[in-house]
N, C-alpha and C. Protein backbone atom coordinates (compact mmCIF):
# COMPACT_ATOMS: atom_id res chain seq x y z
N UNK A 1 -13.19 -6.05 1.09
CA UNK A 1 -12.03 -5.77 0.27
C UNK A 1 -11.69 -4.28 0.32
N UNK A 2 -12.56 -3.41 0.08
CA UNK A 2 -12.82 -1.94 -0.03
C UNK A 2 -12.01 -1.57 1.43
N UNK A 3 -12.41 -2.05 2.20
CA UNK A 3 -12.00 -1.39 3.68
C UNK A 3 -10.27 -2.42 4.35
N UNK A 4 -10.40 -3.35 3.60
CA UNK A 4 -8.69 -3.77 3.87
C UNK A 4 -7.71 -2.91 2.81
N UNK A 5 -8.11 -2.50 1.88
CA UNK A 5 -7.22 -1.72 1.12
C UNK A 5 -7.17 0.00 1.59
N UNK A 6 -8.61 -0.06 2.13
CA UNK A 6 -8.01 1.35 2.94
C UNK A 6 -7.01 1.02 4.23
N UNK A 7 -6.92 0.64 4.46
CA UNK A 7 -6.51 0.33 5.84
C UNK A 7 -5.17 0.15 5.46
N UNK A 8 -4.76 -0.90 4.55
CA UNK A 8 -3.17 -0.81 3.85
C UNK A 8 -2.75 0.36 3.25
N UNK A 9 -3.43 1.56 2.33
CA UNK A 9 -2.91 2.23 2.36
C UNK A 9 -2.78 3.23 3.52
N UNK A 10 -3.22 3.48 4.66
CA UNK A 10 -3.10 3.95 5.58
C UNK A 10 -1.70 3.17 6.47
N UNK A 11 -1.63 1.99 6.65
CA UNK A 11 -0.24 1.49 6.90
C UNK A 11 0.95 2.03 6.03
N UNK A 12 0.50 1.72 4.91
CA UNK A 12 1.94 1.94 4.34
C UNK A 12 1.94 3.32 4.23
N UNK A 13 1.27 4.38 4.39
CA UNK A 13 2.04 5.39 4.94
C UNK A 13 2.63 5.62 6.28
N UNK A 14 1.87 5.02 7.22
CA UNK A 14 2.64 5.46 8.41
C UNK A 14 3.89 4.64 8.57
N UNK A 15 4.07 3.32 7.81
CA UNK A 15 5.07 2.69 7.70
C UNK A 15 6.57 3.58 6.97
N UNK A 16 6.19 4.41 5.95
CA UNK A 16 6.54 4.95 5.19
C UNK A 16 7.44 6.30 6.43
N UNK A 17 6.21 6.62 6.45
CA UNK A 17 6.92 8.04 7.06
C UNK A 17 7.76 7.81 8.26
N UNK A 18 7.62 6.41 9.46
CA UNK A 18 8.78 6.06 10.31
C UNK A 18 9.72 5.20 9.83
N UNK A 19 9.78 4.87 8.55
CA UNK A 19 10.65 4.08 8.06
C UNK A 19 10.81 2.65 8.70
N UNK A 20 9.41 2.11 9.41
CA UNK A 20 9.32 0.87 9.36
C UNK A 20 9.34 -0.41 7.97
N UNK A 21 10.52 -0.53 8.16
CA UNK A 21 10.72 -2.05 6.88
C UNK A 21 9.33 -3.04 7.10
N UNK A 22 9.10 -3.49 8.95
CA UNK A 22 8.17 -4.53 9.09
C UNK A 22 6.75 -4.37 8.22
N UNK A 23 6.41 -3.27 8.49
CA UNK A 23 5.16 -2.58 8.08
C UNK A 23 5.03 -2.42 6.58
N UNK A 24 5.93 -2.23 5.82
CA UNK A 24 6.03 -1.55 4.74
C UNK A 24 5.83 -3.27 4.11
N UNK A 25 6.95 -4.14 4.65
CA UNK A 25 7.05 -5.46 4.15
C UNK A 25 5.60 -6.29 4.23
N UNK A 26 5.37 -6.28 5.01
CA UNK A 26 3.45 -6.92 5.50
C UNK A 26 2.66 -6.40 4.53
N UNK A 27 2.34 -4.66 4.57
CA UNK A 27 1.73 -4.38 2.99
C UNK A 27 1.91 -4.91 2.31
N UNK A 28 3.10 -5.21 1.39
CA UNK A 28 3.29 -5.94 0.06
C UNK A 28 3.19 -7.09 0.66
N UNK A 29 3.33 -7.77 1.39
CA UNK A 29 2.55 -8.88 1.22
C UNK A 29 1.29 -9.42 1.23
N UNK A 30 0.40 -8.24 1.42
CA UNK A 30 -0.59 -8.51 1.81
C UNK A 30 -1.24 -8.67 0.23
N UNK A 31 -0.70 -7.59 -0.67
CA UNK A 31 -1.08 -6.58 -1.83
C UNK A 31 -1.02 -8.03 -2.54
N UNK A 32 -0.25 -8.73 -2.37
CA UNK A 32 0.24 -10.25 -3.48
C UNK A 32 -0.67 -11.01 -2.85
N UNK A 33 -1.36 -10.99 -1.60
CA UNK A 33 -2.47 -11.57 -1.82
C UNK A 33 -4.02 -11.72 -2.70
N UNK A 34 -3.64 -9.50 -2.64
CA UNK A 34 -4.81 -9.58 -3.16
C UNK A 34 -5.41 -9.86 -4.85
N UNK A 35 -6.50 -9.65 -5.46
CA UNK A 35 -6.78 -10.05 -6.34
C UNK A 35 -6.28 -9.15 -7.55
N UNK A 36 -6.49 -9.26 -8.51
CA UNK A 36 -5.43 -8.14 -9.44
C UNK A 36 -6.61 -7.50 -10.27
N UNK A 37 -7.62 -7.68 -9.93
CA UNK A 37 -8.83 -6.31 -10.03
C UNK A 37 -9.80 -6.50 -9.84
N UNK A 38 -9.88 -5.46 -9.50
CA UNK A 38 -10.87 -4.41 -8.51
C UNK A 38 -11.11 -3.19 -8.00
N UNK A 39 -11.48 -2.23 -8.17
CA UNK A 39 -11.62 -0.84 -7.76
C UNK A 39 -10.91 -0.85 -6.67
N UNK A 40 -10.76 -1.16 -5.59
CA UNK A 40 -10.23 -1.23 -4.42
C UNK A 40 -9.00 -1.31 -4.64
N UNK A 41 -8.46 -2.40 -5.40
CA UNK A 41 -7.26 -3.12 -5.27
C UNK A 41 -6.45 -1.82 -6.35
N UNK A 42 -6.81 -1.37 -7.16
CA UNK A 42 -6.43 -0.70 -8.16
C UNK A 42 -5.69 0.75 -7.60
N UNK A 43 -6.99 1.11 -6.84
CA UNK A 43 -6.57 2.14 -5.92
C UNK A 43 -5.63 2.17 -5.05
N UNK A 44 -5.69 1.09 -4.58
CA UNK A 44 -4.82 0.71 -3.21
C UNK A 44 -3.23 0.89 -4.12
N UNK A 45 -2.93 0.35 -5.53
CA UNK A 45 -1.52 0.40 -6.49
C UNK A 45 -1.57 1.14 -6.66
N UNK A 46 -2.52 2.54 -6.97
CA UNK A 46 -2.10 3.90 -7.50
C UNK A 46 -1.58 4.12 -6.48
N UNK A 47 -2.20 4.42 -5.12
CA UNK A 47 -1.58 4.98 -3.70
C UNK A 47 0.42 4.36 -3.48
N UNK A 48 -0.02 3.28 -3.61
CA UNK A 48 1.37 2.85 -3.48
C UNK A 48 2.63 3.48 -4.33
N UNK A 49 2.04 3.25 -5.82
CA UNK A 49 3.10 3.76 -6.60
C UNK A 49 3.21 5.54 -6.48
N UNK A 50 2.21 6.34 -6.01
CA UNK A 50 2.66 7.55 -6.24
C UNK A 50 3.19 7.76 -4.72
N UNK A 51 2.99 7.33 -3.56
CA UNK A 51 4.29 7.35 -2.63
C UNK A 51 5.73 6.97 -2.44
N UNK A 52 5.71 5.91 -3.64
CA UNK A 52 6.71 5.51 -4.01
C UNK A 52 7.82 6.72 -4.99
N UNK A 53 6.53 7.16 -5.81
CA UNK A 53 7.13 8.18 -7.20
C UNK A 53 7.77 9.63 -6.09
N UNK A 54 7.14 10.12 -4.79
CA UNK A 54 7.44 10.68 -4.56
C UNK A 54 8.58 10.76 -3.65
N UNK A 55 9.06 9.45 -3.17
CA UNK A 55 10.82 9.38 -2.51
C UNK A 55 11.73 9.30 -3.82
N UNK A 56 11.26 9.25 -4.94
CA UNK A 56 11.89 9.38 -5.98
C UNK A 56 12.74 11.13 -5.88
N UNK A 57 11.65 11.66 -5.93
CA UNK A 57 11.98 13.38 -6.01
C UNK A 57 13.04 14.12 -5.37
């Protein structure tokens, strides 16, 4: 679990920064697979939401 959530957040940045939709879309789907806690999984939503908070800016 620990090492698929690194690995997604490592996608969804590089998804992020070329503005791949495919990539970005597969993360979240992956994320609705996963379980809704767990250290891993928790982490993996902070990462998300503060890359998110920061195209906000």
């Amino acid at each position: 679990m620990d090492e698929a959530c690194n690995l997604a957040r490592e996608a969804i940045k590089v998804g992020h920064k070329y503005g791949s939709e495919r990539i970005t879309t597969n993360v979240r789907l992956l994320r609705n697979e996963l379980p809704r806690k767990s250290v891993a999984v928790t982490e993996f939503d902070e990462a998300l939401s503060a890359l998110y908070s920061q195209e906000e800016r």
